[in-house]
Protein backbone atom coordinates (compact mmCIF):
# COMPACT_ATOMS: atom_id res chain seq x y z
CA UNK A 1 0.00 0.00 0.00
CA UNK A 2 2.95 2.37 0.43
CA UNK A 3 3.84 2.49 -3.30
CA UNK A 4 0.44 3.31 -3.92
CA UNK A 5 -0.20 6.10 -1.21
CA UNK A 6 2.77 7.58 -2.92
CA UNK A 7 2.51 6.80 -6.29
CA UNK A 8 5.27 8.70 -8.02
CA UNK A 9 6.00 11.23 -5.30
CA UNK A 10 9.75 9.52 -5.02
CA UNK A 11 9.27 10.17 -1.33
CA UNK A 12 12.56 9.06 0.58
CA UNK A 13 11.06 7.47 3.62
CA UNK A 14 8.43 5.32 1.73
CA UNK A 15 11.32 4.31 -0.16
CA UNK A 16 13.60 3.54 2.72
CA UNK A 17 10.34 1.73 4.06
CA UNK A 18 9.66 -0.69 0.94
CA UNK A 19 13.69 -1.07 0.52
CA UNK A 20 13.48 -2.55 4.44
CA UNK A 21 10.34 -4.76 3.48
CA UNK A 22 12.08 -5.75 0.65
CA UNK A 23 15.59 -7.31 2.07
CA UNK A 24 14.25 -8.41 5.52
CA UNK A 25 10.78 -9.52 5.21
CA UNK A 26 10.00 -13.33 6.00
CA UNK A 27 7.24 -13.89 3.51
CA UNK A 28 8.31 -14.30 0.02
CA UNK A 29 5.09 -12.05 -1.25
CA UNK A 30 5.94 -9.10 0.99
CA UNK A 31 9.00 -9.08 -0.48
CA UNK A 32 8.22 -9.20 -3.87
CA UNK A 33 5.25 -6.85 -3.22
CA UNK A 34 7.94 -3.97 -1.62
CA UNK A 35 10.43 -4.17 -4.42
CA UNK A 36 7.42 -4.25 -7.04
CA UNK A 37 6.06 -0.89 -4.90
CA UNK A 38 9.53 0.48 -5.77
CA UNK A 39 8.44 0.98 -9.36
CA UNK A 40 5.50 2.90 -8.61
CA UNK A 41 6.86 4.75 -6.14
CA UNK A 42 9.76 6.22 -8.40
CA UNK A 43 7.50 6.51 -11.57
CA UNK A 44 8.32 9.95 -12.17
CA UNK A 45 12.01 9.26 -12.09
CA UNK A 46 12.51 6.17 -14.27
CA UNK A 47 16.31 7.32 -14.66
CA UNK A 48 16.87 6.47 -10.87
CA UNK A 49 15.03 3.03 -10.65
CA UNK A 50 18.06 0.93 -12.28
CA UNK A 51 20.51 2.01 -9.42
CA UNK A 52 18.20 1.93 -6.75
CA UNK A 53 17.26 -1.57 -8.17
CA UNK A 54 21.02 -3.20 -8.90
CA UNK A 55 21.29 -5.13 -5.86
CA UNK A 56 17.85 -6.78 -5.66
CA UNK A 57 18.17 -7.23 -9.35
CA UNK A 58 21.11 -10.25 -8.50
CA UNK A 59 19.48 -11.24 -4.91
CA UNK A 60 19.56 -15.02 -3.95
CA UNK A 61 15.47 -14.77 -3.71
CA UNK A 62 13.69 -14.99 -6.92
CA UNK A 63 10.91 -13.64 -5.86
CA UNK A 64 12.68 -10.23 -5.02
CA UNK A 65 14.26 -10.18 -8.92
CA UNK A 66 10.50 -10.63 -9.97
CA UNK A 67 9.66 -8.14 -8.29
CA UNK A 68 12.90 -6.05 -9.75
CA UNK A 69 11.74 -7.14 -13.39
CA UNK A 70 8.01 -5.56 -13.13
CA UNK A 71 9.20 -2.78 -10.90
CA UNK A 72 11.27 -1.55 -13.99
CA UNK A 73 8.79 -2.52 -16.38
CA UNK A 74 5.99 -0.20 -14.79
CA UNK A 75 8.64 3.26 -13.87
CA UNK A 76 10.53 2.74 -17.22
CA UNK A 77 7.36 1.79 -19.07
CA UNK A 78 7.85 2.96 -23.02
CA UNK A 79 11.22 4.77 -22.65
CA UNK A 80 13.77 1.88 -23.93
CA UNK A 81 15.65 3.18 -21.12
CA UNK A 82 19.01 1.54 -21.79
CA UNK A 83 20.64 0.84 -17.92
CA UNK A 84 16.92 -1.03 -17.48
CA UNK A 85 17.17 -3.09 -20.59
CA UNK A 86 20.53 -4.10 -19.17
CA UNK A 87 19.22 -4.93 -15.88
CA UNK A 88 17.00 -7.46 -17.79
CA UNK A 89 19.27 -9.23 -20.17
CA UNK A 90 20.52 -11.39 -17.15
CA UNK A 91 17.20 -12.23 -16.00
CA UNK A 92 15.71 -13.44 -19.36
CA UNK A 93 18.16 -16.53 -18.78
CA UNK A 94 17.18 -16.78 -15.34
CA UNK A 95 16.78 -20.21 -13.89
CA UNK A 96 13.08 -19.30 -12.21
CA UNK A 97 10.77 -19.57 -14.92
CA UNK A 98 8.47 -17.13 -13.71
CA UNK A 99 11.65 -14.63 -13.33
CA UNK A 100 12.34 -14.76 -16.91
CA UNK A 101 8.32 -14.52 -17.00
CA UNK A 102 8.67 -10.95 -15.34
CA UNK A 103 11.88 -10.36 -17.51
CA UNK A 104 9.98 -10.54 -20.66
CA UNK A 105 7.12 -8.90 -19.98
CA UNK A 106 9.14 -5.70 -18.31
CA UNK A 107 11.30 -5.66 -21.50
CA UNK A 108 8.01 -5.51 -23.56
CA UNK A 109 6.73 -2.40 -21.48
CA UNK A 110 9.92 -0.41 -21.61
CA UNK A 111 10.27 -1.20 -25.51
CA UNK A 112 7.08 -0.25 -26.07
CA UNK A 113 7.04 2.05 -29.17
CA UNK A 114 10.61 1.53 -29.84
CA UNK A 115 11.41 1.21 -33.24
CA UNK A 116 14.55 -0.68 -33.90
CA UNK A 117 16.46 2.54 -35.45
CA UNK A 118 16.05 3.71 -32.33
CA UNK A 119 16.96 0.82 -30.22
CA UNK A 120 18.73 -2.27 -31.90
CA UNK A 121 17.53 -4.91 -29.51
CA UNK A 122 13.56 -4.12 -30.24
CA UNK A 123 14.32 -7.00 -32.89
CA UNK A 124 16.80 -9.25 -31.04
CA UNK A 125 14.48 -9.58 -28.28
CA UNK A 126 10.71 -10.09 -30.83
CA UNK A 127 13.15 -12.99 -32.35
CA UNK A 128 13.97 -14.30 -28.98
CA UNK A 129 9.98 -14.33 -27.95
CA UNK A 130 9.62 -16.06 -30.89
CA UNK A 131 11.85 -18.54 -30.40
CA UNK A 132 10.10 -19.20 -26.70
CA UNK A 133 6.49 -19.13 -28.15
CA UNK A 134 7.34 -22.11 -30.70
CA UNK A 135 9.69 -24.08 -28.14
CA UNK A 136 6.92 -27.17 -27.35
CA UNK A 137 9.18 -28.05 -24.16
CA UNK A 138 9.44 -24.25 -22.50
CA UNK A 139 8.04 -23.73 -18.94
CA UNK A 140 4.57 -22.90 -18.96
CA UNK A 141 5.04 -19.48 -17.08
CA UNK A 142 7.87 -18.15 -19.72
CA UNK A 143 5.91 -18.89 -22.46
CA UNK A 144 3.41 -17.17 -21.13
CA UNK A 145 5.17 -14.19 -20.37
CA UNK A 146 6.44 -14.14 -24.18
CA UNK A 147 2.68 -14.36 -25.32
CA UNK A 148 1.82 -11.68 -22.58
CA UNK A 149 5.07 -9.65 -24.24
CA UNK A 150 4.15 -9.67 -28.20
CA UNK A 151 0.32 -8.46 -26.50
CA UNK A 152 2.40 -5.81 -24.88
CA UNK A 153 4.58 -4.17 -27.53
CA UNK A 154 1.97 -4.50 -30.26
CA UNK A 155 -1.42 -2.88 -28.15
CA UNK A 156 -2.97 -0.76 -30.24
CA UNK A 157 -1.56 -1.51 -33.57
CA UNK A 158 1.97 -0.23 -31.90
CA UNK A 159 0.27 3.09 -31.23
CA UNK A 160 -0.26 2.79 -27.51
CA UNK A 161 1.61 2.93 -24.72
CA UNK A 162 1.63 2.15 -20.88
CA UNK A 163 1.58 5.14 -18.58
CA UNK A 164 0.28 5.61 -15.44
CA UNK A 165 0.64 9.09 -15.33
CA UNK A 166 -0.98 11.62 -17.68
CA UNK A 167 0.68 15.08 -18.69
């Protein structure tokens, strides 16, 4: 409830509150919940979500690099940010299927709109979903994620675009 009390306010005590949650939390979803928050707290500030995000990105936990994955998806939503598409590339290997889930689904929001003139690896990563959707013998959850991905970066014929703030 924190990141949504102060939904893109980048207030410094909320985030020193969800960055506690986060690392020292017993359950697994309050975790992943906090570091999720993190995204909607800084939503105004995508350009300071990668660094605030770097260590939880690489934590033991998968649930707390899930949570990294969507928490850059929703602050860096449609700006092919590049220190948040390098985040990701790690996690779209990751050995938690629904990590890589999260992985490609964030990659699809921040992409969103990007043409590949603009940034290259628009087409790498379409080729790599691809390459999931046909694979018969992929983990249910990453496939999904690529479906949920191709859904994402076409929506609207390529002519929308996730925001959750309005000008």
């Amino acid at each position: 409830m924190i990141g949504l009390a102060y939904i893109g306010t980048s207030n410094n005590a909320a985030l020193k509150k969800l960055l506690l949650f986060a690392v020292s939390d017993v359950s697994d979803d309050v975790r992943r919940a906090a570091v999720i928050n993190v995204g909607l707290l800084m939503l105004k500030q995508p350009e300071q979500v990668p660094k605030i995000l770097s260590l939880l990105a690489m934590s033991y936990n998968a649930h707390v690099r899930y949570g990294a994955t969507l928490a850059l998806g929703i602050a860096c939503a449609g700006t092919a940010h590049p220190e948040a598409l390098k985040m990701l590339e790690p996690m779209l290997n990751d050995a938690s299927d629904f990590v890589r889930q999260g992985a490609y689904i964030a990659n699809a929001m921040i992409l969103q709109q990007a043409t590949t003139a603009m940034e290259p690896k628009v087409e790498k990563f379409r080729t790599q979903l691809e390459e999931i959707v046909k694979k018969k013998h992929e983990d249910p959850l990453a496939r999904l994620g690529a479906l949920l991905s191709f859904g994402i970066l076409d929506a609207g014929g390529r002519n929308a675009s996730i925001s959750l703030v309005s000008q």
